[in-house]
PDB file of N, CA and C in Angstrom:
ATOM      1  N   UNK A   1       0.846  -1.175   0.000  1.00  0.00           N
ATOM      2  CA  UNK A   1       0.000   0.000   0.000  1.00  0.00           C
ATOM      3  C   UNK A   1       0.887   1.232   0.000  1.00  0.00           C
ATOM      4  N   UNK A   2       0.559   2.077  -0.744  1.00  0.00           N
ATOM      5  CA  UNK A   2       1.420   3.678  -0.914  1.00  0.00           C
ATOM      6  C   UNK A   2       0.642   4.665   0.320  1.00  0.00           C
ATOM      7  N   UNK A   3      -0.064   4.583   1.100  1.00  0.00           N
ATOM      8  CA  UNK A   3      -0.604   5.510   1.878  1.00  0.00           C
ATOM      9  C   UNK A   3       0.523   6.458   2.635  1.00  0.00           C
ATOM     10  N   UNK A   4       1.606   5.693   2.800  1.00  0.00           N
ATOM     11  CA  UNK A   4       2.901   6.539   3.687  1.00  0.00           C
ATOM     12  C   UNK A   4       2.833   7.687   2.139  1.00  0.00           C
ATOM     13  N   UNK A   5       2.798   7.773   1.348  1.00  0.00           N
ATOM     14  CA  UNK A   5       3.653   7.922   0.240  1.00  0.00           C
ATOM     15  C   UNK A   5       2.120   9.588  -0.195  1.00  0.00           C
ATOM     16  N   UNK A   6       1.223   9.221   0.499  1.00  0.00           N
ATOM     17  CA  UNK A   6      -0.136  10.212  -0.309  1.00  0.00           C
ATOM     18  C   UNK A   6      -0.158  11.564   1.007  1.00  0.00           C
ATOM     19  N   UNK A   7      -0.613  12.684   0.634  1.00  0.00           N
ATOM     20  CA  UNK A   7      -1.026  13.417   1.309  1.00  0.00           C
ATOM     21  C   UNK A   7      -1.732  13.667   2.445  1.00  0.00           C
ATOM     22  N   UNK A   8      -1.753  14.205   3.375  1.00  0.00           N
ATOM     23  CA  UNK A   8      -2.430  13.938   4.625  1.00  0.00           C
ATOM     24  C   UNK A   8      -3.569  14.378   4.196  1.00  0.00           C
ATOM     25  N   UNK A   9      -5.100  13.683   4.895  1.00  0.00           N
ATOM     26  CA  UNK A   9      -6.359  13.883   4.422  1.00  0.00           C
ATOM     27  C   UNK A   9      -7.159  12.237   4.413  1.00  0.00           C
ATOM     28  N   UNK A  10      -7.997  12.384   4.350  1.00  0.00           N
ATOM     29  CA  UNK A  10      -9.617  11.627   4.467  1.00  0.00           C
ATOM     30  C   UNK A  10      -8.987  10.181   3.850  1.00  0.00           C
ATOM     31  N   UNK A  11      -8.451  10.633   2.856  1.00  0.00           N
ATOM     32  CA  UNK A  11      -8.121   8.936   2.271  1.00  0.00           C
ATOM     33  C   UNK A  11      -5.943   8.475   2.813  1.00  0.00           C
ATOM     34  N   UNK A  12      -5.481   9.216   2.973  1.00  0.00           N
ATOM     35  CA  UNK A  12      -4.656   8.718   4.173  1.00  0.00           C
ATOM     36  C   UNK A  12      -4.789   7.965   5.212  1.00  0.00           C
ATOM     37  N   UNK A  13      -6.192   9.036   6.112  1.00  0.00           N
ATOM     38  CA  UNK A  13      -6.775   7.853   7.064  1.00  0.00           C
ATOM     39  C   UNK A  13      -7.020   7.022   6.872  1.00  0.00           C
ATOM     40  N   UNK A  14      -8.045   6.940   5.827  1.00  0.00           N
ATOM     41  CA  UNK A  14      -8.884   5.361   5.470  1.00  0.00           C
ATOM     42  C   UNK A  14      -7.652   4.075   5.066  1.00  0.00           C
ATOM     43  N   UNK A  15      -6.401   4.645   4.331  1.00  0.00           N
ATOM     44  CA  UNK A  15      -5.620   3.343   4.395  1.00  0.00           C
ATOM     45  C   UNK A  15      -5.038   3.379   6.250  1.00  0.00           C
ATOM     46  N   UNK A  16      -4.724   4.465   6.887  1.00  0.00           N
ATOM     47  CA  UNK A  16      -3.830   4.201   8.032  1.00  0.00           C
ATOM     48  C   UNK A  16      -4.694   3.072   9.199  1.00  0.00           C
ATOM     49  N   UNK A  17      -5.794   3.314   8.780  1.00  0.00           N
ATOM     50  CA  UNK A  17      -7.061   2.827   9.780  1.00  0.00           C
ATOM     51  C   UNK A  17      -7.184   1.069   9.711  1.00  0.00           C
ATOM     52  N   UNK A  18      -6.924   0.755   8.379  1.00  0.00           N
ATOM     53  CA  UNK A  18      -6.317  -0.733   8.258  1.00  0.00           C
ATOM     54  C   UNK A  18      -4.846  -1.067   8.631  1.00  0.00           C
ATOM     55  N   UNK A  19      -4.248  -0.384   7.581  1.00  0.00           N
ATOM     56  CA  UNK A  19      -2.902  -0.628   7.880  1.00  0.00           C
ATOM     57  C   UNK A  19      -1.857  -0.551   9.334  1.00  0.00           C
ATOM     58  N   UNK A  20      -2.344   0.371  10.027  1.00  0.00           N
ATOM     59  CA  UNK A  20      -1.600   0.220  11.436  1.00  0.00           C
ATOM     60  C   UNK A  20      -2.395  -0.643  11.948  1.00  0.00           C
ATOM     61  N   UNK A  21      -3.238  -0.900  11.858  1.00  0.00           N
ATOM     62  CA  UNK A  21      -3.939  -2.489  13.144  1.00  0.00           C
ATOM     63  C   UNK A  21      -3.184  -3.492  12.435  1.00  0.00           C
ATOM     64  N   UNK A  22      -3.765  -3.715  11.086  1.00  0.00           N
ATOM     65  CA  UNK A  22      -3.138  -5.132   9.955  1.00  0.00           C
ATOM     66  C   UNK A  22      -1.171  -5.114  10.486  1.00  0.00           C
ATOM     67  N   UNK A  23      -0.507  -4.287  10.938  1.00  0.00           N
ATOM     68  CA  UNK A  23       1.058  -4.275  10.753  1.00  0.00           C
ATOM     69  C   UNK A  23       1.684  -4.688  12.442  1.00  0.00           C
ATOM     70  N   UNK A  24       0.285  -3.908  12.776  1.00  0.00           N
ATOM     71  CA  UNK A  24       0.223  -4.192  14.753  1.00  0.00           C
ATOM     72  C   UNK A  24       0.399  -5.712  14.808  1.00  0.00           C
ATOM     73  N   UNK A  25      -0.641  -6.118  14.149  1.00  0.00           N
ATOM     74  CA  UNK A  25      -0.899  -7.766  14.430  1.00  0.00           C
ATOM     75  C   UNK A  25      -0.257  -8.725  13.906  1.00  0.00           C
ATOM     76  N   UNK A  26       0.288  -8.528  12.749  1.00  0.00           N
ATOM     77  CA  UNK A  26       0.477  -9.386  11.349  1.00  0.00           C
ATOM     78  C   UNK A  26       2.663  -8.640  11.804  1.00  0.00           C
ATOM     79  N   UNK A  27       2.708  -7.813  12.089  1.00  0.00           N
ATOM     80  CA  UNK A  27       4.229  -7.267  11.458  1.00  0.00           C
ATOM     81  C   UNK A  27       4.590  -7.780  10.411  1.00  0.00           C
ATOM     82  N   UNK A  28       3.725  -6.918   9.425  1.00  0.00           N
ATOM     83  CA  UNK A  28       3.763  -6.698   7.737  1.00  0.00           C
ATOM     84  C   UNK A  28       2.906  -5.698   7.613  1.00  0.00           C
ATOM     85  N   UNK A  29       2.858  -5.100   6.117  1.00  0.00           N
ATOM     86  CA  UNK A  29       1.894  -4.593   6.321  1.00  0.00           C
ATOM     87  C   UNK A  29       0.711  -5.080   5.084  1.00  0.00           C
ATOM     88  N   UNK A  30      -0.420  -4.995   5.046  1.00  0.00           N
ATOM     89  CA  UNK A  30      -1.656  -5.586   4.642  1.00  0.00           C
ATOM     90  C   UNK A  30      -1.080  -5.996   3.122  1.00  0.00           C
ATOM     91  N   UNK A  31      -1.262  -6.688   2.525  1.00  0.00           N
ATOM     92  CA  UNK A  31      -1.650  -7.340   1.284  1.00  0.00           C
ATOM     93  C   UNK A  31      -2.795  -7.060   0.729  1.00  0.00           C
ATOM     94  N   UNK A  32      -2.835  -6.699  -0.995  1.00  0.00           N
ATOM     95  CA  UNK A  32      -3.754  -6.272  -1.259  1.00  0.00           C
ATOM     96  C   UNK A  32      -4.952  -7.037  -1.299  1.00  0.00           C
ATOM     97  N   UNK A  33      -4.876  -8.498  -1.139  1.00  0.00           N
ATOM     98  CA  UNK A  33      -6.480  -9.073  -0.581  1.00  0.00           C
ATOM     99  C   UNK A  33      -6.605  -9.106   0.323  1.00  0.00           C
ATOM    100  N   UNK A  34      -6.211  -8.615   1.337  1.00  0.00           N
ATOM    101  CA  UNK A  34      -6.555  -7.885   2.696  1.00  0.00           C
ATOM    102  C   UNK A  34      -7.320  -6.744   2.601  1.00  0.00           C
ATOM    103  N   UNK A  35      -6.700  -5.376   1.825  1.00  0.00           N
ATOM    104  CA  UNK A  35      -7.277  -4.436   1.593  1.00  0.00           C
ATOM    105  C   UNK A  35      -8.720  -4.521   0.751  1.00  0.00           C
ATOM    106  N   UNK A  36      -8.333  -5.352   0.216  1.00  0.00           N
ATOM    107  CA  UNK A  36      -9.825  -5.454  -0.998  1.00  0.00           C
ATOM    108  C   UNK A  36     -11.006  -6.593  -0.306  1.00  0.00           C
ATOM    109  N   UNK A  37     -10.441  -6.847   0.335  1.00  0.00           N
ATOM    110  CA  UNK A  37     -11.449  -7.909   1.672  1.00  0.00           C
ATOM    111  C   UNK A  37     -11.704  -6.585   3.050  1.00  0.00           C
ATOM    112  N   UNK A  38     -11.170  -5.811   3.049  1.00  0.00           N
ATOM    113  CA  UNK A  38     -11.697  -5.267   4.189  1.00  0.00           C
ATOM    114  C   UNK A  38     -12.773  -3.911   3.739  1.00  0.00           C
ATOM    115  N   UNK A  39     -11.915  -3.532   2.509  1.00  0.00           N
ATOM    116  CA  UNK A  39     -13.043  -2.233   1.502  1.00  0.00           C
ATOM    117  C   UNK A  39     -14.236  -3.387   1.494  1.00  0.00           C
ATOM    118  N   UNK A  40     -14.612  -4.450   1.011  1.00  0.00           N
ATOM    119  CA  UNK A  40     -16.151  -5.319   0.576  1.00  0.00           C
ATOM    120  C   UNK A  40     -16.799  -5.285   2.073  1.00  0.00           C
ATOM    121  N   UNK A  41     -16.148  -5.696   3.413  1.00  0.00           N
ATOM    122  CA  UNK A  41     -16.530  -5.185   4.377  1.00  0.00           C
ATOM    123  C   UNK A  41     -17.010  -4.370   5.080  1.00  0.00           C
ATOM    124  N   UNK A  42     -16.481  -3.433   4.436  1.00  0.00           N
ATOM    125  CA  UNK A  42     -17.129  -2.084   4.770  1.00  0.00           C
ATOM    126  C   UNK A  42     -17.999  -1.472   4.057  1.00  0.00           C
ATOM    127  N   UNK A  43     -17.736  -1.867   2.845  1.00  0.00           N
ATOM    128  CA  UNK A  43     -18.810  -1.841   1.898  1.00  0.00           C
ATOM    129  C   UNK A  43     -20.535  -2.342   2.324  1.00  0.00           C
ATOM    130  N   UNK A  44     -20.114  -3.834   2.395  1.00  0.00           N
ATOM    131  CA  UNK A  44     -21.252  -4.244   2.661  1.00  0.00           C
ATOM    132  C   UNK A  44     -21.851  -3.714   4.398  1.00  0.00           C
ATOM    133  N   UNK A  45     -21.184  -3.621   5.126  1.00  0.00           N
ATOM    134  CA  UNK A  45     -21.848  -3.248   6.635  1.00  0.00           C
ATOM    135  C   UNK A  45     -22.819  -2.026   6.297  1.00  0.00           C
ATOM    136  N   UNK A  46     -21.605  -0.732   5.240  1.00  0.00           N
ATOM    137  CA  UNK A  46     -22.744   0.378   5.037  1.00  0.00           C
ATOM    138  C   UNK A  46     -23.968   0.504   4.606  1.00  0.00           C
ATOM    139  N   UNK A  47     -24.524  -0.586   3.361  1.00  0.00           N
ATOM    140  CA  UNK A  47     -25.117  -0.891   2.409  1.00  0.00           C
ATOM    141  C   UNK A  47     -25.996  -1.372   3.621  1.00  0.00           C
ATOM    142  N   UNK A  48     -25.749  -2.784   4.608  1.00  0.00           N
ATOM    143  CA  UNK A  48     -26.728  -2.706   5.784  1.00  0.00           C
ATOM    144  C   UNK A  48     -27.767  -2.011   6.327  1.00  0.00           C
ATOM    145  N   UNK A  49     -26.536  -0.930   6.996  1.00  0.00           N
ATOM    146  CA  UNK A  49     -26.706   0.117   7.435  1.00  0.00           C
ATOM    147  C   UNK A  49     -28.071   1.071   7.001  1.00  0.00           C
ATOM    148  N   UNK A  50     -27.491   1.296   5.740  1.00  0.00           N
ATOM    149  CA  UNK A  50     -28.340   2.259   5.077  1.00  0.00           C
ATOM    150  C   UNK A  50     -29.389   1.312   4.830  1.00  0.00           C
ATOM    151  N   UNK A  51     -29.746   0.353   4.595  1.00  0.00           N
ATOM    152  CA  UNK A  51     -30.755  -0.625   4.042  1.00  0.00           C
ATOM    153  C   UNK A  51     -31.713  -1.172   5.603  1.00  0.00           C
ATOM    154  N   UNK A  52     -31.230  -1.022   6.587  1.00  0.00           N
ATOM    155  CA  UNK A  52     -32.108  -0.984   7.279  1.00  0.00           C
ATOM    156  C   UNK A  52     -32.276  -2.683   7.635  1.00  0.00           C
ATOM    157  N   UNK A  53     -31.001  -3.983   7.565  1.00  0.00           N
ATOM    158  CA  UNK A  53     -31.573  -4.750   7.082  1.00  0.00           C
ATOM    159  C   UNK A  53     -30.795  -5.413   6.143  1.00  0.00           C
ATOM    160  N   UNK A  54     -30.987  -6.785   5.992  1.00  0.00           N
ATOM    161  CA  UNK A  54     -30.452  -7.576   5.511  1.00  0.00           C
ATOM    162  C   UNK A  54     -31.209  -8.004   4.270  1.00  0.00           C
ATOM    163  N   UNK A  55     -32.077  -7.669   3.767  1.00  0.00           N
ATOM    164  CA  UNK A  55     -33.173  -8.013   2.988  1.00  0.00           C
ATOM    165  C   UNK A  55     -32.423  -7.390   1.561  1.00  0.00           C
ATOM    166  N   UNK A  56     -31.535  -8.921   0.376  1.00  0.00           N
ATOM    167  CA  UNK A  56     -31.374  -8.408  -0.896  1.00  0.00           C
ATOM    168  C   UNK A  56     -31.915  -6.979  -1.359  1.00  0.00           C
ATOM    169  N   UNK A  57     -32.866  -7.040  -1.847  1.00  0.00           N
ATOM    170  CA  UNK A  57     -33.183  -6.255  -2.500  1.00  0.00           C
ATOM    171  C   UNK A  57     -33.110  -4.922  -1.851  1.00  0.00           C
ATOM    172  N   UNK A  58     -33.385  -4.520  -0.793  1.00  0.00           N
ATOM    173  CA  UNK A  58     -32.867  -3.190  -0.062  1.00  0.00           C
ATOM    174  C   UNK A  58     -31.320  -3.222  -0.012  1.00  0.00           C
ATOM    175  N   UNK A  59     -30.650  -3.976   0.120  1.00  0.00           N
ATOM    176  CA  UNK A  59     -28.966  -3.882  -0.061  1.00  0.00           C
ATOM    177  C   UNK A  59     -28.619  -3.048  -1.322  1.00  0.00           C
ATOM    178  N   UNK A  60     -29.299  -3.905  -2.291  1.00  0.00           N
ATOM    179  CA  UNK A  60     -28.709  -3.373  -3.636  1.00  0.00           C
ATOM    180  C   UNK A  60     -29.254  -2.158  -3.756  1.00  0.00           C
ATOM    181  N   UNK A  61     -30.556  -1.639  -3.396  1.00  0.00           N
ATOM    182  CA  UNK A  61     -31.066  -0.515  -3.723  1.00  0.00           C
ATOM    183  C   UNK A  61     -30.213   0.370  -2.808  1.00  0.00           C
ATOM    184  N   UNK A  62     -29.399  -0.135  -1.601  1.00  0.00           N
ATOM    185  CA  UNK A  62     -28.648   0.838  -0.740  1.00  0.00           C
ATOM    186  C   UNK A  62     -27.142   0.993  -1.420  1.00  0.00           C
ATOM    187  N   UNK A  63     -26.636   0.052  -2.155  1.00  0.00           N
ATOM    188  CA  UNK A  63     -25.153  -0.012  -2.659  1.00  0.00           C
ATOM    189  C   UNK A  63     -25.615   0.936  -3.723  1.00  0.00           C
ATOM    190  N   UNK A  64     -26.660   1.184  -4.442  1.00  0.00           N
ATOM    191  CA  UNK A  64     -26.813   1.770  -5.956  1.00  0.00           C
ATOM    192  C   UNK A  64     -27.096   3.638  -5.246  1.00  0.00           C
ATOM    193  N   UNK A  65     -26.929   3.882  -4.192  1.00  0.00           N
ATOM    194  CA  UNK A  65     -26.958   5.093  -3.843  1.00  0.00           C
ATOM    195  C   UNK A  65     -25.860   5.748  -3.092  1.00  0.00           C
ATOM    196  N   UNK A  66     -24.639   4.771  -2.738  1.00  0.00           N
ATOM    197  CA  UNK A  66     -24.103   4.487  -1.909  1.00  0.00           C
ATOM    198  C   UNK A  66     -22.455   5.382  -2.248  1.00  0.00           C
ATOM    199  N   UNK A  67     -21.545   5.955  -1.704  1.00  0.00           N
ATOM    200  CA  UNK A  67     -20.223   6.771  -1.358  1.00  0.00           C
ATOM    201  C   UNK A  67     -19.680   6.214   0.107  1.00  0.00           C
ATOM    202  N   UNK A  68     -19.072   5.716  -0.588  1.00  0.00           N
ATOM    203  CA  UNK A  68     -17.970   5.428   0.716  1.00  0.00           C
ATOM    204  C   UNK A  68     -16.126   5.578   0.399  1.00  0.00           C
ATOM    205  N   UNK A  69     -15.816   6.062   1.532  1.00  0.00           N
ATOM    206  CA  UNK A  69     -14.025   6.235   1.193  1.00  0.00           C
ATOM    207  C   UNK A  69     -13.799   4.880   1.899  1.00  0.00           C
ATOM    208  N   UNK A  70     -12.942   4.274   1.363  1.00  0.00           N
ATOM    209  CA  UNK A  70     -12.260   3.019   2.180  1.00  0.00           C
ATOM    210  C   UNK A  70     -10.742   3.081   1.117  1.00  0.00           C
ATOM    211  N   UNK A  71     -10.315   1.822   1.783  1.00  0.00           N
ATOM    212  CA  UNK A  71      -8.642   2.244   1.596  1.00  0.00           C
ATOM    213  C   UNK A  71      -8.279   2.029  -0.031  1.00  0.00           C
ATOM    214  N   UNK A  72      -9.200   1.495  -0.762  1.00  0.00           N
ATOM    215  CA  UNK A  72      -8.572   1.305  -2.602  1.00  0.00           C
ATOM    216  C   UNK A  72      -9.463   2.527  -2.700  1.00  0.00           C
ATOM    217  N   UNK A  73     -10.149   3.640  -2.093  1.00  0.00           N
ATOM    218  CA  UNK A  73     -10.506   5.134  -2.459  1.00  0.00           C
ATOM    219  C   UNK A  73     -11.948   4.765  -2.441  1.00  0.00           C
ATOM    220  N   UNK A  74     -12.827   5.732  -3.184  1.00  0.00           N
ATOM    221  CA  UNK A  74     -14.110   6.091  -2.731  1.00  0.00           C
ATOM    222  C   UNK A  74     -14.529   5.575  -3.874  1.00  0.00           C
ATOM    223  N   UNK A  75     -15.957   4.654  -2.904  1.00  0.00           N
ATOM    224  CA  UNK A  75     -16.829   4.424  -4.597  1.00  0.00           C
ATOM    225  C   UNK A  75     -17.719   4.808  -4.290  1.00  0.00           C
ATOM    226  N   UNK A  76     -18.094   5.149  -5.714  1.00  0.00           N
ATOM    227  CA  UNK A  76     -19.450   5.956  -5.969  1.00  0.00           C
ATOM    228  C   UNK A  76     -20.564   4.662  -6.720  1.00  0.00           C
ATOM    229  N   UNK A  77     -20.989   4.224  -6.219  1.00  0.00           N
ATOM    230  CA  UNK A  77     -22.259   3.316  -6.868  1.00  0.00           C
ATOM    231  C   UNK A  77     -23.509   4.137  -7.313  1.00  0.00           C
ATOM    232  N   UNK A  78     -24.170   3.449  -8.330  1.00  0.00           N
ATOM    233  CA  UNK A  78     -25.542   3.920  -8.857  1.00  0.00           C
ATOM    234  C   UNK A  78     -26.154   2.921  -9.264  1.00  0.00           C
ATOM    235  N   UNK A  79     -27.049   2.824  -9.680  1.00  0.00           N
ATOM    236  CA  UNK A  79     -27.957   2.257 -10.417  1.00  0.00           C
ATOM    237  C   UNK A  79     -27.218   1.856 -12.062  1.00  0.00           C
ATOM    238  N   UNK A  80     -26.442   2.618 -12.621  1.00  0.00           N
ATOM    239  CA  UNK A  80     -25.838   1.797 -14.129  1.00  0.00           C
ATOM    240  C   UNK A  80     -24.075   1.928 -13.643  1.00  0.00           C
ATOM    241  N   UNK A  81     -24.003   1.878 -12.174  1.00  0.00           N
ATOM    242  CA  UNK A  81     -22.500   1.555 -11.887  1.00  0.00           C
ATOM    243  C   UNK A  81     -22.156   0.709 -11.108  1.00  0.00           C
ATOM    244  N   UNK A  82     -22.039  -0.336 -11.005  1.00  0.00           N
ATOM    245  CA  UNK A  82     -21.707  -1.086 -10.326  1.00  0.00           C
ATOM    246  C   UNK A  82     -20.441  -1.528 -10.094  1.00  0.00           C
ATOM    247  N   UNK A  83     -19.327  -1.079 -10.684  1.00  0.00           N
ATOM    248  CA  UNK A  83     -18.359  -1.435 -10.205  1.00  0.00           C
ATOM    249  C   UNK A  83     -18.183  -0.135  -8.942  1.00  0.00           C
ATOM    250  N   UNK A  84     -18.362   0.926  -9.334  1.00  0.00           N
ATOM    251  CA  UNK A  84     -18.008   2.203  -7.963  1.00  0.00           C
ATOM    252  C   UNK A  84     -16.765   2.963  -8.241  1.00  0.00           C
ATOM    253  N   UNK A  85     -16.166   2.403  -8.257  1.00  0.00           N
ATOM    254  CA  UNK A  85     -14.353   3.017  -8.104  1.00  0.00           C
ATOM    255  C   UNK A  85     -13.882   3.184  -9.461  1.00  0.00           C
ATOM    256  N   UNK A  86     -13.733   4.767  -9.488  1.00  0.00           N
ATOM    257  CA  UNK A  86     -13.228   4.844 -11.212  1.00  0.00           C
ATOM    258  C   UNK A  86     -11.598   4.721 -10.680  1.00  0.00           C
ATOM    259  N   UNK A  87     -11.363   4.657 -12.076  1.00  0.00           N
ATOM    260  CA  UNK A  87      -9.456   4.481 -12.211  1.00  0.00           C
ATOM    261  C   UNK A  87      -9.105   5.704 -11.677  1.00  0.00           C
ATOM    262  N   UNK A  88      -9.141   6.917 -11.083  1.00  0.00           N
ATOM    263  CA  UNK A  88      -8.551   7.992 -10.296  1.00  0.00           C
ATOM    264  C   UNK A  88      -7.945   7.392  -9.447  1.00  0.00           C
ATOM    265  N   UNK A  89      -8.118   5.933  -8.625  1.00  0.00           N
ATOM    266  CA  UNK A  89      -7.773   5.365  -7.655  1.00  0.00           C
ATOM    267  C   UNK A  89      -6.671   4.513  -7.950  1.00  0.00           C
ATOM    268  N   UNK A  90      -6.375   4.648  -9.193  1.00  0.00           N
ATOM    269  CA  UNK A  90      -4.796   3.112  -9.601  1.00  0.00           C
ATOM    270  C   UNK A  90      -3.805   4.169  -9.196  1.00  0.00           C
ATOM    271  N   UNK A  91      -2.458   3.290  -8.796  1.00  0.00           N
ATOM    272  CA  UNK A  91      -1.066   3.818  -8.409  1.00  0.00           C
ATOM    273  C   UNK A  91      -0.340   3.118  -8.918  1.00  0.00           C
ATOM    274  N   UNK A  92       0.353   3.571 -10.370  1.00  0.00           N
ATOM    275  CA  UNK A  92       1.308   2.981 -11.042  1.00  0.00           C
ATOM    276  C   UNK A  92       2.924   2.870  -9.961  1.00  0.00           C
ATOM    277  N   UNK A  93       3.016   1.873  -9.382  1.00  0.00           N
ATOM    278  CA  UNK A  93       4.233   2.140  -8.646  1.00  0.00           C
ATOM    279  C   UNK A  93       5.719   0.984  -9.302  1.00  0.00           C
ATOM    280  N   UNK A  94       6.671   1.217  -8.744  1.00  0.00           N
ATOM    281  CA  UNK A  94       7.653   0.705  -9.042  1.00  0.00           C
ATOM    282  C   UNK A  94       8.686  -0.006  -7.516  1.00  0.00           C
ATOM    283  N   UNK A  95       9.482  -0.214  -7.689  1.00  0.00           N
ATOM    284  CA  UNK A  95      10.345  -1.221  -6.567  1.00  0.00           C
ATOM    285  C   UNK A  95      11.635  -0.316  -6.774  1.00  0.00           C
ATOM    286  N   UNK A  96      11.914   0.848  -5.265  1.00  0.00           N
ATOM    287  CA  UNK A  96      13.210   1.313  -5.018  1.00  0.00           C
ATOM    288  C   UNK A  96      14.090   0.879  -3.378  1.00  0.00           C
ATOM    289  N   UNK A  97      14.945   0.363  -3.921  1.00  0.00           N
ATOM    290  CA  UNK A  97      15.470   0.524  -2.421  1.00  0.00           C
ATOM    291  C   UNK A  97      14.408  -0.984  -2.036  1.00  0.00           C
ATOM    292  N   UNK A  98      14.363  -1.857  -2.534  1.00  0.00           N
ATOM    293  CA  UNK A  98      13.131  -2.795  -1.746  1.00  0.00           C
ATOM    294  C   UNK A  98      11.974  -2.717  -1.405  1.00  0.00           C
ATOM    295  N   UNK A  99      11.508  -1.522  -1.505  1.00  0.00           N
ATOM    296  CA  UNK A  99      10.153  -0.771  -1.406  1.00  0.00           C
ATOM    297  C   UNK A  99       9.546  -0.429  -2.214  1.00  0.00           C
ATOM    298  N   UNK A 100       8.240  -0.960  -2.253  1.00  0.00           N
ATOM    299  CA  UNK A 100       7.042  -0.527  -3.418  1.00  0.00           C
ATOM    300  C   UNK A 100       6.672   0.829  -3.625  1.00  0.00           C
ATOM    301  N   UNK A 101       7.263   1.630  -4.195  1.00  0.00           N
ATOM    302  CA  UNK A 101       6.227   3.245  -3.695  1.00  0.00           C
ATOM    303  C   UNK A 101       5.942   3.953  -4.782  1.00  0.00           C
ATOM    304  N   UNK A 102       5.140   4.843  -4.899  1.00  0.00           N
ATOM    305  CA  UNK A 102       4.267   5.244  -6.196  1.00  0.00           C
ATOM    306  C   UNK A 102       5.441   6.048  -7.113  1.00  0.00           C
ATOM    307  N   UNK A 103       5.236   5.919  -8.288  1.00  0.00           N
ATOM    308  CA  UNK A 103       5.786   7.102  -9.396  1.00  0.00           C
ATOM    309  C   UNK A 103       5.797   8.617  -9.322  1.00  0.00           C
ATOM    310  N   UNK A 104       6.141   8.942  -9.857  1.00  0.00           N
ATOM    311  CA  UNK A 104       6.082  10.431  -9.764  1.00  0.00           C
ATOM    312  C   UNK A 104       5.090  10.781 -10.256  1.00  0.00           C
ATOM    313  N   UNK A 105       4.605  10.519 -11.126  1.00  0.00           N
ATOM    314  CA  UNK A 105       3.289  10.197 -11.925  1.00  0.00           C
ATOM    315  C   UNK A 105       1.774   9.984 -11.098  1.00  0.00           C
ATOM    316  N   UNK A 106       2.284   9.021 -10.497  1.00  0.00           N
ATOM    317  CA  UNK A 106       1.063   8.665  -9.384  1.00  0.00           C
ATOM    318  C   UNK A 106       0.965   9.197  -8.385  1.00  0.00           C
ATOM    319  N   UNK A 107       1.929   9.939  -8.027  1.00  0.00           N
ATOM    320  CA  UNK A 107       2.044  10.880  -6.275  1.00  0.00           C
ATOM    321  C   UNK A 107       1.084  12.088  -7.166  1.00  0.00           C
ATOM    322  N   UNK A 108       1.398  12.369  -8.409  1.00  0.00           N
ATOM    323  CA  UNK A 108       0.797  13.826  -8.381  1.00  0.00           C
ATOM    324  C   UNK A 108      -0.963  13.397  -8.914  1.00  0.00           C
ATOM    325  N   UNK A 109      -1.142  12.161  -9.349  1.00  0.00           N
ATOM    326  CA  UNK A 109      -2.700  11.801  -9.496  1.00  0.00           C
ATOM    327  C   UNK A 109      -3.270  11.958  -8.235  1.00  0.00           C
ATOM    328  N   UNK A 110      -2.580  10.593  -6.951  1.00  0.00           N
ATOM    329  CA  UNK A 110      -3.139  10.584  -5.462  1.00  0.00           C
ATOM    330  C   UNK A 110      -3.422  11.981  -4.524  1.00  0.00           C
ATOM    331  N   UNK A 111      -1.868  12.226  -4.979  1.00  0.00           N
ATOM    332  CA  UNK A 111      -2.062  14.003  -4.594  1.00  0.00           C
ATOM    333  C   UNK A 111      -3.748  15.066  -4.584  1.00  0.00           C
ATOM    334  N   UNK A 112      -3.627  14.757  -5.987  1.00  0.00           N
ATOM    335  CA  UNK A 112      -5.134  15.722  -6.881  1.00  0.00           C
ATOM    336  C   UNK A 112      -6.597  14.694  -5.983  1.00  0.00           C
ATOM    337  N   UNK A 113      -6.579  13.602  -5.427  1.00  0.00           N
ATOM    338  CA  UNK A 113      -7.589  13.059  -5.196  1.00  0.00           C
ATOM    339  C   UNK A 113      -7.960  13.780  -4.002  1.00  0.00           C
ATOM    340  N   UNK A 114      -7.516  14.179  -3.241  1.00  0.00           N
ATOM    341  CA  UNK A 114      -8.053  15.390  -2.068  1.00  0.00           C
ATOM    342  C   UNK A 114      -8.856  15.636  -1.785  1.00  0.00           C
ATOM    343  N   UNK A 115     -10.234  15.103  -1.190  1.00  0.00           N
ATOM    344  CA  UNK A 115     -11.205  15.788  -0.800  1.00  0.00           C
ATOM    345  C   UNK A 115     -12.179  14.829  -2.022  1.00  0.00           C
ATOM    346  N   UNK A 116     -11.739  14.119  -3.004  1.00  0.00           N
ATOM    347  CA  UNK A 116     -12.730  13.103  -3.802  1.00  0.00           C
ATOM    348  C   UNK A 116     -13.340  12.200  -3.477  1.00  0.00           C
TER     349      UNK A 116
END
């Protein structure tokens, strides 16, 4: 995960909020089917949430209205979107020094996501 690597703000937290418990426990830090298992988690609790309820069909009608920031960034669901998460959220990164960390390229995309 590049979160050391992004600007302080809303989606900083949302990776630090996994990642320091996941590194507490694990000493590593999260793997991305960790991250993408804990965003569907949170995903789905909100969708709950808002749905009042476990009942299909109110889920989906709650995911198709639904914004949430979690740590692969914010999806926006609708009714003809179902995936949520546009590509604003990829980080082309590379391997320096043994460490995964974003491009120069991608610091100034993550950068611009601010407040998205």
């Amino acid at each position: 995960m590049v979160g050391k690597d992004l600007p302080d703000g809303p989606q900083k937290d949302a990776i630090n909020e996994l990642s320091s418990t996941f590194q507490t426990k694990y000493g590593y830090p999260p793997p991305q089917f960790a991250q993408d298992g804990y965003s569907a988690v949170k995903l789905l609790a909100a969708a709950v949430e808002k749905a009042k309820g476990t009942d299909k069909e109110k889920i989906r009608a709650a995911l198709e209205g639904l914004t949430l920031l979690t740590p692969n960034g914010t999806y926006r669901y609708s009714s003809s979107d179902h995936s949520g998460l546009k590509a604003d959220f990829i980080s082309i990164n590379k391997v320096t020094g043994g460490a995964i960390v974003p491009t120069d390229w991608a610091k100034q995309q993550l950068a611009g996501l601010t407040g998205k």
